[in-house]
Structures are given as structure tokens and as C-alpha cells.
N, C-alpha and C. Protein backbone atom coordinates (compact mmCIF):
# COMPACT_ATOMS: atom_id res chain seq x y z
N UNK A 1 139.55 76.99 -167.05
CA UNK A 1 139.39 77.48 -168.40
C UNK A 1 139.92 78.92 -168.51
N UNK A 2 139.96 79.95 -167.38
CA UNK A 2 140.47 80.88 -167.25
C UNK A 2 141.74 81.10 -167.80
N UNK A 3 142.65 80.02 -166.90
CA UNK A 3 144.02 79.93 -167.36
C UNK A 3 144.45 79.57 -168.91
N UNK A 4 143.74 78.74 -169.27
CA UNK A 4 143.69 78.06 -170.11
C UNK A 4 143.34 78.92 -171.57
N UNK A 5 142.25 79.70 -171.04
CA UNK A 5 141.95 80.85 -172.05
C UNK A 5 143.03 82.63 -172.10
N UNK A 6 143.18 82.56 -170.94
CA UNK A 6 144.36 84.00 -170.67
C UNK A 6 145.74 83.39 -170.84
N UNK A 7 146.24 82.64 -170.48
CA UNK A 7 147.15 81.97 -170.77
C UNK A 7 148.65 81.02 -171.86
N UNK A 8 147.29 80.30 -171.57
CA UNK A 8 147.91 79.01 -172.80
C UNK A 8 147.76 79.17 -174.12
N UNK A 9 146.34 79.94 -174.71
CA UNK A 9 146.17 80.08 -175.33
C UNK A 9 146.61 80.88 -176.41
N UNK A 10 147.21 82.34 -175.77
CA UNK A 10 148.04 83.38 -176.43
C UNK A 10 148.72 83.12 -177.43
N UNK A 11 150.09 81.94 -176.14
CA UNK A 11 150.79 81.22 -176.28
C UNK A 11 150.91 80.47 -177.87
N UNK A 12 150.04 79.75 -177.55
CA UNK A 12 150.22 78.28 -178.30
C UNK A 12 149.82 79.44 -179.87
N UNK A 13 148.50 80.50 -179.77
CA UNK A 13 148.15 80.73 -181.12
C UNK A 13 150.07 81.48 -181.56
N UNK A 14 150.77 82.23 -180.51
CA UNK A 14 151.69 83.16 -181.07
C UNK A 14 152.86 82.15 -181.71
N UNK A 15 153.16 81.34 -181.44
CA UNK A 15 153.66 79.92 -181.31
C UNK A 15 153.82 79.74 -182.84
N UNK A 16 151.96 79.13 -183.17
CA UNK A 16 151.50 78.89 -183.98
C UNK A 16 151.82 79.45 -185.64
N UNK A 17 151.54 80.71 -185.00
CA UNK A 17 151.77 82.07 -185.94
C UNK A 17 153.10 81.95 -186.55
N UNK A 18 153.82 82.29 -185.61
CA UNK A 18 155.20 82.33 -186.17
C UNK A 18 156.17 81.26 -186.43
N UNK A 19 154.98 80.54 -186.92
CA UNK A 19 156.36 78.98 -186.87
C UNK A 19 156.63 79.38 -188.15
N UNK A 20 157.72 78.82 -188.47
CA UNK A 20 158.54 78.83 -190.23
C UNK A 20 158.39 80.37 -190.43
N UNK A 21 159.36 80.43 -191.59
CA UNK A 21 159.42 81.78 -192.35
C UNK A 21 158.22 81.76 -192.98
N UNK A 22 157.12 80.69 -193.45
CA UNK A 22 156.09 81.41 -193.95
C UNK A 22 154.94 81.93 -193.06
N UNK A 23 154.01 83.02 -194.22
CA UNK A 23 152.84 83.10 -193.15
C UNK A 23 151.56 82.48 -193.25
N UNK A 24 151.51 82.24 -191.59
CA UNK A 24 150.08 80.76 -191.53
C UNK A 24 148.57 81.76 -191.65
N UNK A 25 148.00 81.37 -191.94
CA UNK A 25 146.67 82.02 -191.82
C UNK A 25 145.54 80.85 -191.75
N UNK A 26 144.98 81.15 -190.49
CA UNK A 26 144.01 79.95 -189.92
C UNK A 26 142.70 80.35 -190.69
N UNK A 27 142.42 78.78 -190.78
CA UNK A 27 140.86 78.94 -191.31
C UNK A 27 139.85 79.15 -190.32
N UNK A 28 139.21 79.72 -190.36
CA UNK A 28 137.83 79.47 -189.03
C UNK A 28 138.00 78.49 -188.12
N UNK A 29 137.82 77.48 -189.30
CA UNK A 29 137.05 76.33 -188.40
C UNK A 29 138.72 76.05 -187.70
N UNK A 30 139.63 76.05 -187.95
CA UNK A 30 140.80 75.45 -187.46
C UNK A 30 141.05 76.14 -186.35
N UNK A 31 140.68 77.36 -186.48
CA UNK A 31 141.08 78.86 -185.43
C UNK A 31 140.36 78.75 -183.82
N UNK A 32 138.71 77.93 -184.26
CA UNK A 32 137.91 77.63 -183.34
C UNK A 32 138.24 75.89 -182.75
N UNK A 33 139.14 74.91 -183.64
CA UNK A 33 138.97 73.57 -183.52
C UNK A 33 140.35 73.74 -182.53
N UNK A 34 141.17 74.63 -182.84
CA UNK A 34 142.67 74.79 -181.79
C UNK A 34 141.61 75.53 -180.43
N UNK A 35 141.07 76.18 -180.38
CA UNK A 35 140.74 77.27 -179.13
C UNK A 35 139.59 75.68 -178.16
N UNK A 36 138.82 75.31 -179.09
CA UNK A 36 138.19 74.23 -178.02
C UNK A 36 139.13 73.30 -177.56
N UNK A 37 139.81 73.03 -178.55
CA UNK A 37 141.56 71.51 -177.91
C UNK A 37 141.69 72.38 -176.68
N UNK A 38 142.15 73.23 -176.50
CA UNK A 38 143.23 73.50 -175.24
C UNK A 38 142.00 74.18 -174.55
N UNK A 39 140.88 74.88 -174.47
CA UNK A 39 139.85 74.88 -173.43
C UNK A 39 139.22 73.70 -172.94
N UNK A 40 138.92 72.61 -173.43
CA UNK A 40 138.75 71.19 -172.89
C UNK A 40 140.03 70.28 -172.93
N UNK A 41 140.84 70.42 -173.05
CA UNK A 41 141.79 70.07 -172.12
C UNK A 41 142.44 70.28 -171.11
N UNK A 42 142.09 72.17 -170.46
CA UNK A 42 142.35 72.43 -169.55
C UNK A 42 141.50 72.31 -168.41
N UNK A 43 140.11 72.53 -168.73
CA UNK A 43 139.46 72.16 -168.03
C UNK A 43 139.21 70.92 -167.52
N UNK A 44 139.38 69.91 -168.30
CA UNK A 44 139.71 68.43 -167.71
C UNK A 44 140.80 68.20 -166.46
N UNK A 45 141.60 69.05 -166.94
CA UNK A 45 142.66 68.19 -166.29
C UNK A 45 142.54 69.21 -164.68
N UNK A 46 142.09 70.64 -164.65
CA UNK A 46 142.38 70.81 -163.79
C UNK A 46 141.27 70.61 -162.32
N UNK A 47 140.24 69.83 -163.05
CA UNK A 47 139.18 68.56 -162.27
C UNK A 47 140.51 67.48 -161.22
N UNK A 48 141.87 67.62 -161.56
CA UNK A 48 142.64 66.78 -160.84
C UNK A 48 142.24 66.73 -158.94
N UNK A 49 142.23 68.15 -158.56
CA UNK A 49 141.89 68.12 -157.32
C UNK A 49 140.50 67.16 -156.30
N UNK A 50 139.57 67.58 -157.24
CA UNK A 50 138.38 67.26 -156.78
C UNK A 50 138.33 65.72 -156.82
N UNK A 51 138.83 65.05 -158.47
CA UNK A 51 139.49 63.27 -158.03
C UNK A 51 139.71 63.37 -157.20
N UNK A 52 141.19 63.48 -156.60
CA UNK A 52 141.51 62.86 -155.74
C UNK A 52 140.78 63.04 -154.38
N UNK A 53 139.87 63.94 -154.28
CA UNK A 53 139.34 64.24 -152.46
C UNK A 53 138.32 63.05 -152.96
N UNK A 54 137.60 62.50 -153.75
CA UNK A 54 136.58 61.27 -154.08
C UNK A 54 137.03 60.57 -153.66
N UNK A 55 138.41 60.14 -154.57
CA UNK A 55 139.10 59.00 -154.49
C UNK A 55 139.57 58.90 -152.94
N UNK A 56 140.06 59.65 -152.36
CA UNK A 56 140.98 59.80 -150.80
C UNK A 56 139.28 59.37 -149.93
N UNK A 57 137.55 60.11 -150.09
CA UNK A 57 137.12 59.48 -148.97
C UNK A 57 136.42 58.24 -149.43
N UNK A 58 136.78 57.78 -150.86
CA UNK A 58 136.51 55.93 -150.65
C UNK A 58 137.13 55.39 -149.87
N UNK A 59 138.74 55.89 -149.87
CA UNK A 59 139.60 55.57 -149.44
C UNK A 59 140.54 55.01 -150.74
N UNK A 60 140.25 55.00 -151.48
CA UNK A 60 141.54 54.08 -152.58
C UNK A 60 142.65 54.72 -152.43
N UNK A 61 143.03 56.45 -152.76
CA UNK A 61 144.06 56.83 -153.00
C UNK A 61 143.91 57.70 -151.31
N UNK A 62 145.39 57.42 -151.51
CA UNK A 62 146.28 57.74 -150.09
C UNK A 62 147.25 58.71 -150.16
N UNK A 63 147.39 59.64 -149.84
CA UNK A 63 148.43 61.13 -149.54
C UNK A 63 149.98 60.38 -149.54
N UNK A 64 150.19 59.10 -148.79
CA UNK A 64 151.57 58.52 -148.87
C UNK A 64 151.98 57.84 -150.33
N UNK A 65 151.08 57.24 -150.82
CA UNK A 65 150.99 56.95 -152.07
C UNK A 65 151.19 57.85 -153.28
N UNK A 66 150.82 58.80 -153.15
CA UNK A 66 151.09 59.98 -153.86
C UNK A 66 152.28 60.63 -153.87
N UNK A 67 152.46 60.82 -152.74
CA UNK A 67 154.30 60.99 -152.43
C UNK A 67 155.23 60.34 -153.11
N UNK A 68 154.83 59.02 -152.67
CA UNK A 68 156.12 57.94 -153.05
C UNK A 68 156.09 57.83 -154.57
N UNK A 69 154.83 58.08 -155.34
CA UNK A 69 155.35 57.97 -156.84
C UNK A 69 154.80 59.33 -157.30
N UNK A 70 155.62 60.21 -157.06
CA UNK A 70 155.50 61.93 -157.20
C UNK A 70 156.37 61.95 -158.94
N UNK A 71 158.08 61.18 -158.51
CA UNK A 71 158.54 61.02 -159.77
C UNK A 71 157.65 60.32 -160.92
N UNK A 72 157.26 59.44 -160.70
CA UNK A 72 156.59 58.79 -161.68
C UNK A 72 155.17 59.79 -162.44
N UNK A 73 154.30 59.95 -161.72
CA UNK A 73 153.71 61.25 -161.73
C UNK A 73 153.88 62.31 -162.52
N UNK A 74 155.43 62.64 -162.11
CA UNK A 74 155.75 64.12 -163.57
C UNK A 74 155.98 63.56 -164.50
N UNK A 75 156.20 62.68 -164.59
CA UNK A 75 156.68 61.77 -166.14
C UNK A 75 155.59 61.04 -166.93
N UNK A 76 154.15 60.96 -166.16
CA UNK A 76 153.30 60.61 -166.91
C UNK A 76 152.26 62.09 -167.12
N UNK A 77 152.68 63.10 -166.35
CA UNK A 77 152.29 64.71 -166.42
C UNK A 77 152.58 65.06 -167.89
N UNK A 78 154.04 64.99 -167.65
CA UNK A 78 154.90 65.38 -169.30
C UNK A 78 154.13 64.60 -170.57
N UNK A 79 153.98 63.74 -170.26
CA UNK A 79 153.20 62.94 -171.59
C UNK A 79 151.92 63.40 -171.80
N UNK A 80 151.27 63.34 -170.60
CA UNK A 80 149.42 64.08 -170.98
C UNK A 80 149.73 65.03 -171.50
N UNK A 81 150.87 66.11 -171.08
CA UNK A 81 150.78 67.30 -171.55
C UNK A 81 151.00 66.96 -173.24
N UNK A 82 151.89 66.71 -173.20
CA UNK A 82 151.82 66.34 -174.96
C UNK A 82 151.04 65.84 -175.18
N UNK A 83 150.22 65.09 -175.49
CA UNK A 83 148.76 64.57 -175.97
C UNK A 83 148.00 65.53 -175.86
N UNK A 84 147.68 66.18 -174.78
CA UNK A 84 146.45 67.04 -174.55
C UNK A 84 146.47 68.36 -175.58
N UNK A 85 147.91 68.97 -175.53
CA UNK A 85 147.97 70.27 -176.15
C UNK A 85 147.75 69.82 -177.82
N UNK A 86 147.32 70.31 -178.52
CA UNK A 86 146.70 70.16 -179.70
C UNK A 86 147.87 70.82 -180.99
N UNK A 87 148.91 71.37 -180.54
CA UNK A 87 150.04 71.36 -181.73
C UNK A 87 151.50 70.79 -181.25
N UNK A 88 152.21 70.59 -181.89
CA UNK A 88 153.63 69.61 -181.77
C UNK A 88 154.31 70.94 -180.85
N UNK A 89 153.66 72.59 -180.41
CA UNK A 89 155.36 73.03 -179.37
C UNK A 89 155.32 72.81 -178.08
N UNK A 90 156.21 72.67 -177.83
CA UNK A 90 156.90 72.70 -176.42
C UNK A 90 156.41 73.98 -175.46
N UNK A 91 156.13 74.99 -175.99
CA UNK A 91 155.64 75.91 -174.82
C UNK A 91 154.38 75.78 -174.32
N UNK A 92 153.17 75.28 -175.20
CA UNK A 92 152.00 74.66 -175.01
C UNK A 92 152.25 73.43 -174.46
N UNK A 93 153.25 72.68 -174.52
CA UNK A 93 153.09 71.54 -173.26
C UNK A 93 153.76 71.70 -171.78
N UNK A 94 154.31 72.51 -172.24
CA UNK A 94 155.19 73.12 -170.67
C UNK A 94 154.09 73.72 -169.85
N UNK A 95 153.42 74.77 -170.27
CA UNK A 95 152.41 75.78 -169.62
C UNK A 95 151.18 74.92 -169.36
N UNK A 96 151.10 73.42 -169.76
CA UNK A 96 149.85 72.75 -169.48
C UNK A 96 150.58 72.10 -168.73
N UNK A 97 152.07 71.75 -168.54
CA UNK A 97 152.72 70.54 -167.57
C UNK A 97 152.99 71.32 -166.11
N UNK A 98 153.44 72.57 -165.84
CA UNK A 98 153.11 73.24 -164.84
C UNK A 98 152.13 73.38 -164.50
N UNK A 99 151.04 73.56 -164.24
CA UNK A 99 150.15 73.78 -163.75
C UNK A 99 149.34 72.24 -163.47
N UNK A 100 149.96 71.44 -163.91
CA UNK A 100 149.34 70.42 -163.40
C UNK A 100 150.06 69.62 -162.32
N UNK A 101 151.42 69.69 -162.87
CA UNK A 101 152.67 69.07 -161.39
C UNK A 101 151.98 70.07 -160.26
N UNK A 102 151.46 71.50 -160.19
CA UNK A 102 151.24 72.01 -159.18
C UNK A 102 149.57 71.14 -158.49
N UNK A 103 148.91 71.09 -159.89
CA UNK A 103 147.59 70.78 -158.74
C UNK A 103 147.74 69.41 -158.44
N UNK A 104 149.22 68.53 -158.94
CA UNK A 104 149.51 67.43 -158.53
C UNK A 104 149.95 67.42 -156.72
N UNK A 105 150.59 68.59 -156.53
CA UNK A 105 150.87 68.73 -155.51
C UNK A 105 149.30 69.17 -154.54
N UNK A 106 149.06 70.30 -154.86
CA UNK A 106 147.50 70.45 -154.16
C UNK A 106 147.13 69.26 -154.13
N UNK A 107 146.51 68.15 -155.08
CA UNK A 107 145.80 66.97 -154.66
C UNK A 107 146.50 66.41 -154.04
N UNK A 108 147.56 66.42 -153.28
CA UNK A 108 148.10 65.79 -152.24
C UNK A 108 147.89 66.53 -151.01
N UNK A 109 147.75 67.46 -150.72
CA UNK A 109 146.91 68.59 -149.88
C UNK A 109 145.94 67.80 -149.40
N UNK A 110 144.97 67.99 -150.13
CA UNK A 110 143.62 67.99 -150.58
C UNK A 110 143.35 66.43 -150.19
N UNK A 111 144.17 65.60 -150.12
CA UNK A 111 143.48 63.89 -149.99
C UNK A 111 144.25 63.43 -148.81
N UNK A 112 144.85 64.26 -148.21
CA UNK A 112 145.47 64.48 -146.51
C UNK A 112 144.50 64.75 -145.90
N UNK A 113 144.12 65.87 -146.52
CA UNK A 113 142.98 66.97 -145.45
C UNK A 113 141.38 66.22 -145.26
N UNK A 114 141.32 65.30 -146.66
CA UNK A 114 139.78 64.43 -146.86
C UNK A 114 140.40 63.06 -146.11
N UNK A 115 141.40 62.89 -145.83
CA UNK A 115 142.02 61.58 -144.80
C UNK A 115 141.87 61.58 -143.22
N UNK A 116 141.69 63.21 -143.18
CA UNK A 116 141.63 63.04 -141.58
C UNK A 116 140.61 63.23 -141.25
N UNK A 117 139.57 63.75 -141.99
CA UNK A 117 138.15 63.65 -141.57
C UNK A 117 137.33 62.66 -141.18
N UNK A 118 138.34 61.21 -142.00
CA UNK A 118 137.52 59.95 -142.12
C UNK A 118 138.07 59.17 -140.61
């Protein structure tokens, strides 16, 4: 939520601000309904790590498995990111799609390291 609040958020409101030649002026409730979208969506997603060490000591998900559909992976990354971020730009889905290809990579870390324990 850190990131998500120092971050993304700047972002997406400066974004926001300056779209079109006219000027936007948020209502409250809209000002607070954008700031919870992208604080619970960041915080969701970056729960990615801790899945997978669950999932890795049931055993379902596997560190090789993860590898082999890494491509597939950023391409269903890119899409959450659009869904998750709460206005139509591109810099709010980029800054939520990085940081998740990365803890995509950590949870591959992370369900190696809960693989050899077992």
C-alpha cells in the first residue's frame, strides 16, 4: 500500500488532472472512490508472494512451472493491470504491471526456496 500510496497514486491523480484541455475537479466522494481503487488493488496483488510459498508447500505450484509460462504470465499481468487500475491511462497500468512482473519473479524465488524445505 506504500507503493501504491507514494507512487501510483500521484501518478494516476496527475494523469487524471490533466487529461483534456478542460479542467477536472473531483468530487469527494470520487477523489476518495479513485484513492481506495488503487490502494486495494495494490495491496491485493502484492499478496502475490506469500500465494505462491502456500501454494509451492501443498505442493501444487512448482518454480519450473512458473518459468515455463513466465510469457504467458506477463500477458495475463498486462490485463490485471488494466482491470485493477481504476481509470482508462496507461501510466497507472504500467506502474501496477511492473511491480508485479517483478514480484512475479520473487514468487519464483520464493516457491524454490519453500521447495527445498519439503
Amino acid at each position: 500500500m506504500f507503493f501504491a500510496y507514494f507512487v501510483m497514486l500521484p501518478f494516476t491523480l496527475k494523469f487524471a488532472a490533466g487529461f483534456g484541455a478542460v479542467e477536472n475537479n473531483f468530487a469527494l466522494e470520487e477523489y476518495f472512490s479513485l484513492i481506495l481503487s488503487v490502494l486495494l488493488a495494490a495491496g491485493l496483488v502484492f499478496e502475490l508472494p506469500m500465494l505462491s510459498f502456500f501454494l509451492s508447500k501443498i505442493g501444487i505450484l512448482k518454480p519450473d512451472y512458473m518459468r515455463k509460462y513466465r510469457r504467458h504470465a506477463i500477458v495475463v499481468i498486462m490485463i490485471l493491470a488494466a482491470l485493477l487500475t481504476p481509470g482508462t491511462d496507461p501510466v497507472s497500468q504500467i506502474l501496477l504491471a511492473i511491480p508485479l512482473v517483478l514480484l512475479y519473479e520473487i514468487s519464483i524465488f520464493v516457491s524454490k526456496i519453500s521447495q527445498k524445505k519439503t
